[in-house]
Protein backbone atom coordinates (compact mmCIF):
# COMPACT_ATOMS: atom_id res chain seq x y z
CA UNK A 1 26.73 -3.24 -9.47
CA UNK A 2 29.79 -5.41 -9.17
CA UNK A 3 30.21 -9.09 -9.69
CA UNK A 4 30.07 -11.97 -7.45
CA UNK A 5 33.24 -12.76 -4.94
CA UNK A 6 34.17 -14.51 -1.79
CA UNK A 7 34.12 -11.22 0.77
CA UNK A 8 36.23 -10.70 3.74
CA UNK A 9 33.71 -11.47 6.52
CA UNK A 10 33.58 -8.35 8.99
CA UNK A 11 31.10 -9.53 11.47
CA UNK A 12 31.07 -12.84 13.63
CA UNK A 13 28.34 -15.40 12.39
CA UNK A 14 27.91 -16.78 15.84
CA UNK A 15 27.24 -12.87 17.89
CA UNK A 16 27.49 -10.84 15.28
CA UNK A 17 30.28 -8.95 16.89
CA UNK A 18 32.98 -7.24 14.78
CA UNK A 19 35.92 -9.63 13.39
CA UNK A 20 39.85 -8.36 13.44
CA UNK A 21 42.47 -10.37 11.56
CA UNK A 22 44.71 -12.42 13.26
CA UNK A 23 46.94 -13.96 11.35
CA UNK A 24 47.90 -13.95 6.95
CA UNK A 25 49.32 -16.16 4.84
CA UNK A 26 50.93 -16.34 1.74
CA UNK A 27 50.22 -18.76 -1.11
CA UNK A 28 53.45 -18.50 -2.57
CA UNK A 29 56.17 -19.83 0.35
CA UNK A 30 53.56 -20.50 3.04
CA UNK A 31 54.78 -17.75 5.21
CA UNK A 32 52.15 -16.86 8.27
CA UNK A 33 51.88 -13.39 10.34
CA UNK A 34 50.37 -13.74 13.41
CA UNK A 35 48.94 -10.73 15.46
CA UNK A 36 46.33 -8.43 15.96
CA UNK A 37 45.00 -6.40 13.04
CA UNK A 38 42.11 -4.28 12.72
CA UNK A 39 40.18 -4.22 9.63
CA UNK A 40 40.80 -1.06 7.51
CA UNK A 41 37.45 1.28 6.97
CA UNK A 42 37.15 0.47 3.35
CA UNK A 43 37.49 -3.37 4.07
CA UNK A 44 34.08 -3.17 6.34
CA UNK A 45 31.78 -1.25 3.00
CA UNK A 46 30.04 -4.02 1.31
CA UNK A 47 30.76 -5.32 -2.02
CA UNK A 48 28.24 -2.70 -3.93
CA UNK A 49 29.96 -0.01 -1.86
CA UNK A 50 33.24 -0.68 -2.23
CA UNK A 51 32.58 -1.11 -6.03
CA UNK A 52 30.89 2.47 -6.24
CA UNK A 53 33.83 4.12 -4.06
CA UNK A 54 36.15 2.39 -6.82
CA UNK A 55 34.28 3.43 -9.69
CA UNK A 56 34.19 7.06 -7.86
CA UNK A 57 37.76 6.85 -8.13
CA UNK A 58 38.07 5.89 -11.82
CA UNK A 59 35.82 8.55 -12.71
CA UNK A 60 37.93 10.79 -11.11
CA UNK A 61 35.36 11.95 -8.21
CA UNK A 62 32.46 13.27 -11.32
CA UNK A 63 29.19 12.35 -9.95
CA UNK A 64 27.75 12.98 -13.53
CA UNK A 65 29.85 10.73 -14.84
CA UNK A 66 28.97 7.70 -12.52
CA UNK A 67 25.24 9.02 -12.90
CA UNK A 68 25.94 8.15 -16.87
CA UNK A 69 27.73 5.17 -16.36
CA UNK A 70 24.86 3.87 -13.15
CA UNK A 71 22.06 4.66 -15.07
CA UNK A 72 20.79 7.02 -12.21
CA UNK A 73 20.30 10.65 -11.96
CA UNK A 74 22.70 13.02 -10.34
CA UNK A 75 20.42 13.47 -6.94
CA UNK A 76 20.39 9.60 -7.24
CA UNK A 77 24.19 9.29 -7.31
CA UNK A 78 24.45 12.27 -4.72
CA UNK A 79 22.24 10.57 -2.26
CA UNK A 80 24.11 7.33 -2.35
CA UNK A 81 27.46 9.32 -1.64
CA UNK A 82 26.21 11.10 1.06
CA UNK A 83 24.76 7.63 3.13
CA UNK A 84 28.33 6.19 2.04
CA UNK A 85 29.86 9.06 3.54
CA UNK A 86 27.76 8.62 6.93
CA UNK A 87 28.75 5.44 7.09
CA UNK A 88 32.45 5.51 6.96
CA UNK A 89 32.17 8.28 9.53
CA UNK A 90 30.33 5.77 12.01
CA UNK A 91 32.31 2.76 11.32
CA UNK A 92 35.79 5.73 12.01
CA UNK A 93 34.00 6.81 15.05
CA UNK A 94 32.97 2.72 15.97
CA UNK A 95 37.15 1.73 15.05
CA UNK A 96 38.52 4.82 17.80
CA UNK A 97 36.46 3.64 20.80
């Protein structure tokens, strides 16, 4: 669905717990900011996920559009939706405890 990239990791190779950020850079002046971040929701969808909530977006929320432009049927697209909609609401419910 989407190409290859170098993805934020969200969960610790060693126990598999969840990662937070703790510190940024940037590239340009070599500034740092340390602290204690939580990942945002959409940051913890894989790359296929993120790429169909973006493409969601683009096609301005029209499941038969992205059915069109997937290949899939409509119940095909729908179904995928609604497990990507479970899933943010456990990974919300997982980020408030």
């Amino acid at each position: 669905m989407s190409k290859q990239t170098n993805q934020l990791p969200v969960n610790c190779p060693s126990c598999g717990g969840g990662l937070n950020v703790k510190s940024l850079s940037c590239p340009d002046c070599d500034t740092v900011v340390q602290g204690f971040y939580e990942l945002p929701v959409l940051l913890m969808l894989t790359e296929d996920e993120l790429g169909f909530v973006l493409s969601f977006v683009k096609n301005s929320g029209s499941l038969k559009e992205m059915a069109k432009e997937m290949g899939l049927s409509y119940p095909s697209v729908r179904n995928y939706l609604n497990d990507l909609i479970e899933k943010i609401n456990l990974l919300e419910d997982e980020s408030d405890e």
